[in-house]
Each structure stands twice: as structure tokens, then as C-alpha cells.
C-alpha atoms as a PDB file:
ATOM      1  CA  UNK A   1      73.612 125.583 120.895  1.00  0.00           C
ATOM      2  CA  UNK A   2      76.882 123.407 121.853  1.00  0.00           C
ATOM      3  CA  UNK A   3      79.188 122.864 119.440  1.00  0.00           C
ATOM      4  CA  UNK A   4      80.584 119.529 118.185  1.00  0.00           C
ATOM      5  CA  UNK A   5      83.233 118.401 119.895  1.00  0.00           C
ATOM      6  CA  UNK A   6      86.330 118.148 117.690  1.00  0.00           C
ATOM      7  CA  UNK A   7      89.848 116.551 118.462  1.00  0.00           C
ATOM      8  CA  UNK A   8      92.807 118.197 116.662  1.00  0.00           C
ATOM      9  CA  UNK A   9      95.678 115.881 115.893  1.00  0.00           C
ATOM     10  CA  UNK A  10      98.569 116.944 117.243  1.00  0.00           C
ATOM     11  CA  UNK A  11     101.434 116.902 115.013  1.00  0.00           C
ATOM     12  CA  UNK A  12     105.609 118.023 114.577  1.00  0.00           C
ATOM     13  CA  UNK A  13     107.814 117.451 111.787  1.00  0.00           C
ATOM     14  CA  UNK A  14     111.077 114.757 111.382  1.00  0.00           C
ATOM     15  CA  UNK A  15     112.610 115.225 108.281  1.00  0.00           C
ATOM     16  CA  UNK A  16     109.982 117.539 106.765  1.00  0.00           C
ATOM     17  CA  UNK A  17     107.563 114.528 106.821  1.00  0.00           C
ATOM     18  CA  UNK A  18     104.155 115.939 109.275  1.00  0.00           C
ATOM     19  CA  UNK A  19     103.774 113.689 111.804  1.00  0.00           C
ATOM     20  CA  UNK A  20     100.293 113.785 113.220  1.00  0.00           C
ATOM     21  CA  UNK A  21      98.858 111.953 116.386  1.00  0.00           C
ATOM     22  CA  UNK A  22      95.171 111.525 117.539  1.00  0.00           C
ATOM     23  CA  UNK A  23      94.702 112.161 121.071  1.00  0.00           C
ATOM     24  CA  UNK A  24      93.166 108.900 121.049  1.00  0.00           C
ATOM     25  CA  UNK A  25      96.126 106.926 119.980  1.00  0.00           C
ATOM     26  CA  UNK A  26      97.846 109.515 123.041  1.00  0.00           C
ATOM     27  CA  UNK A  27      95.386 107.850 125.426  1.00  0.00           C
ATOM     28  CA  UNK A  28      95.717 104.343 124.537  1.00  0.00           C
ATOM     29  CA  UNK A  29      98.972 104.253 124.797  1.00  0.00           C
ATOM     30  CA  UNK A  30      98.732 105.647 127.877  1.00  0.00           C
ATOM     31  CA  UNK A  31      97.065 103.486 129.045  1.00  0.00           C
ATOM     32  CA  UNK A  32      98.552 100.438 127.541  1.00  0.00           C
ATOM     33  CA  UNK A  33     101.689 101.671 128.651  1.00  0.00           C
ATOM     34  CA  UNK A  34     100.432 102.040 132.668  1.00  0.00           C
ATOM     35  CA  UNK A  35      99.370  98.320 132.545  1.00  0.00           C
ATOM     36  CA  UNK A  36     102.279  97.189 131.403  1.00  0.00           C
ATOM     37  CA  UNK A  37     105.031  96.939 134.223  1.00  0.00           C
ATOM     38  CA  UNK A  38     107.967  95.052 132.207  1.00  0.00           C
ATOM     39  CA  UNK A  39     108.265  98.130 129.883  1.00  0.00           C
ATOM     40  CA  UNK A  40     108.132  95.761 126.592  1.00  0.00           C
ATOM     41  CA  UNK A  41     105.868  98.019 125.450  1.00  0.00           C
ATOM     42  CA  UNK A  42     108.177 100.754 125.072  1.00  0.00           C
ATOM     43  CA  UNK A  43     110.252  99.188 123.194  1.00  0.00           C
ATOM     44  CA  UNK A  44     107.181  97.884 121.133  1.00  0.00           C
ATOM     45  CA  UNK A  45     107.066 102.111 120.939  1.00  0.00           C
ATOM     46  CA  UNK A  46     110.622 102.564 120.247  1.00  0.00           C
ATOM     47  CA  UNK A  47     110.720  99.431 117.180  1.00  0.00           C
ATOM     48  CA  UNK A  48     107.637 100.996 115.732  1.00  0.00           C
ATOM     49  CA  UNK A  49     108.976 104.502 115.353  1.00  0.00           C
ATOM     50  CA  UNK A  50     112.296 103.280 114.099  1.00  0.00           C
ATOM     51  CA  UNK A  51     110.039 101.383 111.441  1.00  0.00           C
ATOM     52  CA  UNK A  52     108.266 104.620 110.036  1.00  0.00           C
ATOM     53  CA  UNK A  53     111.124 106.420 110.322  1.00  0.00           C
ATOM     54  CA  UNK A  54     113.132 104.257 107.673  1.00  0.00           C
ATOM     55  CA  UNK A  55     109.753 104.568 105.433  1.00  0.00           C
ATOM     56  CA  UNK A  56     110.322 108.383 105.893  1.00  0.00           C
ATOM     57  CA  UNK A  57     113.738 108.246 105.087  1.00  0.00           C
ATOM     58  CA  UNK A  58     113.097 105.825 102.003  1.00  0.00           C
ATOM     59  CA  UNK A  59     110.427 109.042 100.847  1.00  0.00           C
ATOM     60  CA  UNK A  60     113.188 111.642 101.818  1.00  0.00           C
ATOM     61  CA  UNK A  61     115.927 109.939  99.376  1.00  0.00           C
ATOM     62  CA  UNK A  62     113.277 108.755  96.613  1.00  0.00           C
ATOM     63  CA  UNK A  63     112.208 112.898  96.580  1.00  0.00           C
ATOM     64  CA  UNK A  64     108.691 111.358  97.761  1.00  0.00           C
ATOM     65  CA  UNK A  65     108.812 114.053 100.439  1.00  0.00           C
ATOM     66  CA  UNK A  66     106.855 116.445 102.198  1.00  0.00           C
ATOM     67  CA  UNK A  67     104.700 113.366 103.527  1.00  0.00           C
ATOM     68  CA  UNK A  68     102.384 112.756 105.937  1.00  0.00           C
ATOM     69  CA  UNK A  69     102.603 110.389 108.215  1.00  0.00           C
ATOM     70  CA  UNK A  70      99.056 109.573 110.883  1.00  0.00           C
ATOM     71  CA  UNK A  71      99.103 107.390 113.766  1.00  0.00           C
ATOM     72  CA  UNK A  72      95.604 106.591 115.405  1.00  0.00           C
ATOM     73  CA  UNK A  73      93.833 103.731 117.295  1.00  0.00           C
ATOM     74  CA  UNK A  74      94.027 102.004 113.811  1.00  0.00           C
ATOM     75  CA  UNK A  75      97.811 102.418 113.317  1.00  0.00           C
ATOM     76  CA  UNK A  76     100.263 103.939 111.496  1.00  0.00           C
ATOM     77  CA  UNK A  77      99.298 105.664 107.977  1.00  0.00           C
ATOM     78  CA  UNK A  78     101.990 106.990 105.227  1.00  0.00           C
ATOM     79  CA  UNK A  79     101.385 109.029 102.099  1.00  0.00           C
ATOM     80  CA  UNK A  80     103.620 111.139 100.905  1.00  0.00           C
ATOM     81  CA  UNK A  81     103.053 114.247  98.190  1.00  0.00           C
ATOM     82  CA  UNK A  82     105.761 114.803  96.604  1.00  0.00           C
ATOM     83  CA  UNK A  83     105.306 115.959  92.926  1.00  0.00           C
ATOM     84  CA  UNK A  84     107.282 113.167  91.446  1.00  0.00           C
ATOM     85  CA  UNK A  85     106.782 110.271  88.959  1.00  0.00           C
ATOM     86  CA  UNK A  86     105.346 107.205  90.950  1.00  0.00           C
ATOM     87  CA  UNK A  87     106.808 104.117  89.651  1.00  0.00           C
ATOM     88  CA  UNK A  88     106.596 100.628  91.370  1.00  0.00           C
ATOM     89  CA  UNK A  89     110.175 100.210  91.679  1.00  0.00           C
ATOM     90  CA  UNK A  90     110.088 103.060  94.154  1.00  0.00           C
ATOM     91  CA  UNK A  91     107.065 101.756  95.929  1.00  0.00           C
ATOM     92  CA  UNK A  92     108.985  98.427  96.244  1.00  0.00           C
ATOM     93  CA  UNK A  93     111.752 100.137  98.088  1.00  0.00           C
ATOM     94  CA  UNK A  94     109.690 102.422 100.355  1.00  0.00           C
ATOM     95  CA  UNK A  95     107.529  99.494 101.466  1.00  0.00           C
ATOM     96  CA  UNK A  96     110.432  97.147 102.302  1.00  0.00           C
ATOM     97  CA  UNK A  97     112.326 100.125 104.142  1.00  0.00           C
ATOM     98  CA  UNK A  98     110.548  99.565 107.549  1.00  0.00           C
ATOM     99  CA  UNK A  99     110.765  96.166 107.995  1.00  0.00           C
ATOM    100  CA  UNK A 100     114.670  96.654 106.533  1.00  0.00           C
ATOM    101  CA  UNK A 101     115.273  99.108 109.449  1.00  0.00           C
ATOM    102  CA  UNK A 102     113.373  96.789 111.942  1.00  0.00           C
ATOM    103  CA  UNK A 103     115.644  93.680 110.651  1.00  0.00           C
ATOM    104  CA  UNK A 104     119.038  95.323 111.080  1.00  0.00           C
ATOM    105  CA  UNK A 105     118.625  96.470 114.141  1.00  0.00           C
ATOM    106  CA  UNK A 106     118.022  93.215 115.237  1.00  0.00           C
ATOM    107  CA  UNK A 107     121.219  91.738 113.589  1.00  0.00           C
ATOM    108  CA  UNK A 108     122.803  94.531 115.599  1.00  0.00           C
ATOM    109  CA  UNK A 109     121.986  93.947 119.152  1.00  0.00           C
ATOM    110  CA  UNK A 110     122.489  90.497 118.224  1.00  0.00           C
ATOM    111  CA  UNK A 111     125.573  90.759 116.957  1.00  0.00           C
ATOM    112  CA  UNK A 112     126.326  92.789 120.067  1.00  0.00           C
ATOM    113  CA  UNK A 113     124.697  89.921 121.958  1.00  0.00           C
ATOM    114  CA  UNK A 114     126.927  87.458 121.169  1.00  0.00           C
ATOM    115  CA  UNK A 115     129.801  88.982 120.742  1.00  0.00           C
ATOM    116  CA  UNK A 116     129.313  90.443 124.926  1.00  0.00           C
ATOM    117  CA  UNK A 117     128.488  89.052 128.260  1.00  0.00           C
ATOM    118  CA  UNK A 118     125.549  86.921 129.102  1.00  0.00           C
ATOM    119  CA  UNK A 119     124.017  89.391 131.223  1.00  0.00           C
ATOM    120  CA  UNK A 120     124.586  92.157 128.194  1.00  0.00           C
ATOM    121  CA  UNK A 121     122.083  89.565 126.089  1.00  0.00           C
ATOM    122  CA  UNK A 122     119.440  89.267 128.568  1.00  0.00           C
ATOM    123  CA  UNK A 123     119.223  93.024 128.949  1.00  0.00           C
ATOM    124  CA  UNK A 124     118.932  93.394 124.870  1.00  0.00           C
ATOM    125  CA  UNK A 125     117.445  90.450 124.168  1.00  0.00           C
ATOM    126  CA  UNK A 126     113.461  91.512 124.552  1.00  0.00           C
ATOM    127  CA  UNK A 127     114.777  95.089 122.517  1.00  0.00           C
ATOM    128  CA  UNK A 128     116.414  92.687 119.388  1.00  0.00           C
ATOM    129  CA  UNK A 129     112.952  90.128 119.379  1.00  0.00           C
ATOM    130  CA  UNK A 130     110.831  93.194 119.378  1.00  0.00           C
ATOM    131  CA  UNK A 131     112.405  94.487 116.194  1.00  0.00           C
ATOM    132  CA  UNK A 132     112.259  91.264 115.021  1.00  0.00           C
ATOM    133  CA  UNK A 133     108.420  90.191 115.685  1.00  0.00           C
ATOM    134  CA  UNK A 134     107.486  93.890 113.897  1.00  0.00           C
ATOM    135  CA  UNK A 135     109.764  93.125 110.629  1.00  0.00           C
ATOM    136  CA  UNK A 136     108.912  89.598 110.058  1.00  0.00           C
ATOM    137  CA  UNK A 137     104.962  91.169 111.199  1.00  0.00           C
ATOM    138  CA  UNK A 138     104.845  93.874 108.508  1.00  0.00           C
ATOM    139  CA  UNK A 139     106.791  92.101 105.821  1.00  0.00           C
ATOM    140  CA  UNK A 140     103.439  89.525 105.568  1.00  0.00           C
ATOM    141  CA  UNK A 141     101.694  89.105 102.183  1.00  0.00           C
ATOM    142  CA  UNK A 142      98.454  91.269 103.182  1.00  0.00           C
ATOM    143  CA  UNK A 143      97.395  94.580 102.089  1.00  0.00           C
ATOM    144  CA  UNK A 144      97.878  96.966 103.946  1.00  0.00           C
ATOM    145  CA  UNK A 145     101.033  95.657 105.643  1.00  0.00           C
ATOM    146  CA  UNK A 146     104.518  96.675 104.068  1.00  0.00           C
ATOM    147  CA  UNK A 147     104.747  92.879 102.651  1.00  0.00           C
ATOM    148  CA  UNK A 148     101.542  92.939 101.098  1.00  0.00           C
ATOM    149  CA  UNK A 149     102.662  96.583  99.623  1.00  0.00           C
ATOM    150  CA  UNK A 150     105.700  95.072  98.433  1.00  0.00           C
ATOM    151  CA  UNK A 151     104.109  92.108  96.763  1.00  0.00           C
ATOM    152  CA  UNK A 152     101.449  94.402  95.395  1.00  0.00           C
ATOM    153  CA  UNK A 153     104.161  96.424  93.451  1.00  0.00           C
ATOM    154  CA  UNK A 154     106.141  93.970  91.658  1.00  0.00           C
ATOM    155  CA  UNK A 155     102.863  92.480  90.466  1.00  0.00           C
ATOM    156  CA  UNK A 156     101.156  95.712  89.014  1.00  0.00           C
ATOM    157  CA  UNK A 157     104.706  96.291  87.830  1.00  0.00           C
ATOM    158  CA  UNK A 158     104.455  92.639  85.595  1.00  0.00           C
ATOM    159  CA  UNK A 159     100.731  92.241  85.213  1.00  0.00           C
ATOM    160  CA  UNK A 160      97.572  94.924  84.182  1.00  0.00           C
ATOM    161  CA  UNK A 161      96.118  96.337  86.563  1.00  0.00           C
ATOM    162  CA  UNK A 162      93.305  94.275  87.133  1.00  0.00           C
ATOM    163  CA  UNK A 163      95.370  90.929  87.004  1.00  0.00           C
ATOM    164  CA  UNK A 164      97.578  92.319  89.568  1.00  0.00           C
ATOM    165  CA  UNK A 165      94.669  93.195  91.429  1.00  0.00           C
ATOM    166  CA  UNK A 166      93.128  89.557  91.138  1.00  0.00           C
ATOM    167  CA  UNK A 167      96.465  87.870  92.179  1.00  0.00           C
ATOM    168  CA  UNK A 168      96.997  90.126  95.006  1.00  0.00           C
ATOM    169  CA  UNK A 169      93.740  88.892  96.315  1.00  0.00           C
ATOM    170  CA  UNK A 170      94.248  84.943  95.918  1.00  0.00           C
ATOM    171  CA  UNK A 171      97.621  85.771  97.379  1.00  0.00           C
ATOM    172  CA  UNK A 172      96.671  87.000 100.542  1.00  0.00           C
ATOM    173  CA  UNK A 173      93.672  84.577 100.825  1.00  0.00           C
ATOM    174  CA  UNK A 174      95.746  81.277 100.362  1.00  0.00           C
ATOM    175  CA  UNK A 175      97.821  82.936 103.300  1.00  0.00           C
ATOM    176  CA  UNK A 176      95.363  83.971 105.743  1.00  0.00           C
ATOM    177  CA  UNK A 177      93.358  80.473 105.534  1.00  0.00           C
ATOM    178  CA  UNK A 178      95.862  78.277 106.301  1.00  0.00           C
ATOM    179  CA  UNK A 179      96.651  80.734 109.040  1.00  0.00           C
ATOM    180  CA  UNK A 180      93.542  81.079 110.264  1.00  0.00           C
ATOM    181  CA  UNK A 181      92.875  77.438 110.151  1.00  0.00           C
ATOM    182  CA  UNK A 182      96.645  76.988 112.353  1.00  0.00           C
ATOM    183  CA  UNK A 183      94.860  79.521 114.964  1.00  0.00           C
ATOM    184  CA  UNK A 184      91.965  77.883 115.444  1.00  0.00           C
ATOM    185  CA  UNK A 185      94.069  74.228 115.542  1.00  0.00           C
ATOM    186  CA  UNK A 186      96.191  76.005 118.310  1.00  0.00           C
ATOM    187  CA  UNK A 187      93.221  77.416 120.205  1.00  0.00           C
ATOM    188  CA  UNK A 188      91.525  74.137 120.385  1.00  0.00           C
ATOM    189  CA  UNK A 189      94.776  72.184 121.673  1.00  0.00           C
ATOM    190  CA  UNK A 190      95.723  74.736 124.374  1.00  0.00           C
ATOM    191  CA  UNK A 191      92.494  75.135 125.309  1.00  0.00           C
ATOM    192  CA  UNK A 192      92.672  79.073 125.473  1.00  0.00           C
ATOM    193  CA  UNK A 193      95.484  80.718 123.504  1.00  0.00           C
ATOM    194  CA  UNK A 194      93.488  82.319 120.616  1.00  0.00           C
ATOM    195  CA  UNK A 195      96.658  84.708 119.614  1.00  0.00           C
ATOM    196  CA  UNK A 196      97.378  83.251 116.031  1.00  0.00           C
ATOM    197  CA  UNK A 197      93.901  83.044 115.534  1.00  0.00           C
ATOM    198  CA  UNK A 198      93.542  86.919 116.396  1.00  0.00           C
ATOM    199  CA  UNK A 199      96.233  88.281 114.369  1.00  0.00           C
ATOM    200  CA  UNK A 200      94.678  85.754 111.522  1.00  0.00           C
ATOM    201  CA  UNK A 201      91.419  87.747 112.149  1.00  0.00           C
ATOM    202  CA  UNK A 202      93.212  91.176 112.377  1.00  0.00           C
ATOM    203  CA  UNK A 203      94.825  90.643 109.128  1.00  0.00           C
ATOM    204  CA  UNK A 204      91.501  89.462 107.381  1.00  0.00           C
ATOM    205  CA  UNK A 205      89.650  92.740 108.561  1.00  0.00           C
ATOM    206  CA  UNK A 206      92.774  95.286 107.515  1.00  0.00           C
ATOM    207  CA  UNK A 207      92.733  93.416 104.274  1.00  0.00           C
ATOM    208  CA  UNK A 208      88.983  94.238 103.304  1.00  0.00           C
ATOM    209  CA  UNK A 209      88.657  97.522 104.536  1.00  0.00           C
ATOM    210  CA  UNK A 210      92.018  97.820 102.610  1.00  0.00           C
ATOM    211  CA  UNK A 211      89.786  96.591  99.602  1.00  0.00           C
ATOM    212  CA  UNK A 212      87.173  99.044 100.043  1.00  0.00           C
END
């Protein structure tokens, strides 16, 4: 009788936080990364690890640590174990720690931008955007995204539980309609680019089966 197939992650440490990959993730950016000549999507690679890696050094400092941290087709999952007292102060911090990383090191290489030659900026300039578009990305008001984390905290820090709850969810909603109404505004007056109107239906689906 065969066996079941099964695919063990593979994983390191950084920091004492386990990093584990699927060997799907592996493969699809693999792949992504052969079909993509201009190399933006390293950097896309390198502005997504820097990301995590402030969220794991927000854990290390807050004694949140050892943590996990899981990337698959599905993205990037956090959770730390430390035996420590959970507030929501802490979870405010560690949520906005990404996108903080992601932000300065665009004020960096712009900084360095301006301050060099013209040629200098045009070789940094798709690097600083990248770390831009992922920290103004993740600091959105929707569950699961480091925004909607952030949000999330302060409120079951000021209301009960299920008040917080409840506001969370009208928060997020009067954001992705309007949204989702702009993408589908956009895709009928261009006449083909149905990109706002994805990511307005990518955030919709990781905020129910965030809700489940």
C-alpha cells in the first residue's frame, strides 16, 4: 500500500524565531521569479523579508520569543510562544513593526536619492517604491493585515470584547466597499485593468477566512 505523500516544511532559525517554508511557496516563487526578467520581484522578496524580520525583532525585544514564523502559497504567518503576559499595547507595537521597517527604509533610499546623482535614483528608485507599496499595503484596516491587527488592538484595548469585535467588522467593511466599488469604476473606464478591484477582492476573502 503507498503511502501518503507528505511535504515537510523546510525551516532555519533568525533570531531564535523558526522560520518554516512550504516547498510550495519554494516553487512559486520559483517560478514567479523565472517569469519575471526586471528582477522587481526580488526586491518584492527582499521588502517582504525585511518586513517579518522587524515583526521578529518587535517579538525578540517584547520577550514574545521563540516564535514561529510560516510562509506558504497563502503568505506569511507569525505567532510567537513566548510565556509572557499578552497585553494589547504589545500587540499594537508588534503589528506596526513591519510596515515601520518597510517605511524607513524607504525614507532611506530616498533620502539617499535625493541627496545623490540622478542615475543613483533610478537604480534605487523601484527598491524605495517596493518598500513603500508593502508598508502602506499591510498597514490597511483589514484583518489579517498588520493595519487591521493594529486597529484591532487599540479597540479590544477600549471596548469588550464583543464591541471590539463588532467595530472591527463595520471598520473593515466601510473600507473594502468603497474600494471595491473604486475597482470596479476603474475596470469599467480602462476597459481591462481589474488590479484595485483584485486586491479589493483579495482583502474581502483574507478578511472572512480571518473571521472563521
Amino acid at each position: 500500500m503507498l503511502r501518503r505523500l507528505r511535504f515537510v516544511p523546510v525551516f532555519f532559525r533568525v533570531f531564535g524565531c523558526r522560520v518554516e517554508i512550504d516547498v510550495f511557496f519554494c516553487a512559486g516563487l520559483a517560478l514567479v521569479l523565472l517569469m519575471d526578467p526586471t528582477g522587481t520581484v526580488c526586491w518584492c522578496v527582499a521588502a517582504a523579508a525585511l518586513h517579518e524580520l522587524g515583526h521578529i525583532a518587535a517579538l525578540t525585544v517584547l520577550g514574545y520569543t521563540p516564535c514561529v514564523l510560516r510562509l506558504s502559497v497563502f503568505g506569511a504567518r507569525l505567532q510567537h510562544t513566548g510565556a509572557v503576559t499578552k497585553t494589547y499595547w504589545k500587540d499594537f507595537l508588534v503589528s506596526l513593526s513591519g510596515p515601520l521597517c518597510n517605511i524607513l527604509s524607504f525614507s532611506l533610499l530616498l533620502a539617499v536619492g535625493r541627496c545623490s546623482s540622478p542615475q543613483i535614483w533610478q537604480a534605487i528608485r523601484v527598491p524605495a517604491c517596493t518598500h513603500l507599496a508593502i508598508g502602506a499595503f499591510n498597514l490597511l484596516p483589514v484583518e489579517p493585515l498588520d493595519g487591521g491587527q493594529a486597529v484591532s488592538a487599540v479597540l479590544h484595548r477600549l471596548l469588550p470584547v464583543e464591541k471590539a469585535d463588532i467595530v472591527m467588522n463595520f471598520v473593515a467593511f466601510f473600507f473594502l466597499l468603497p474600494l471595491g466599488a473604486a475597482g470596479f469604476f476603474v475596470l469599467l473606464r480602462s476597459r481591462g485593468n481589474y488590479s484595485l478591484l483584485a486586491l479589493a477582492i483579495y482583502l474581502s476573502a483574507l478578511f472572512v477566512l480571518k473571521r472563521r
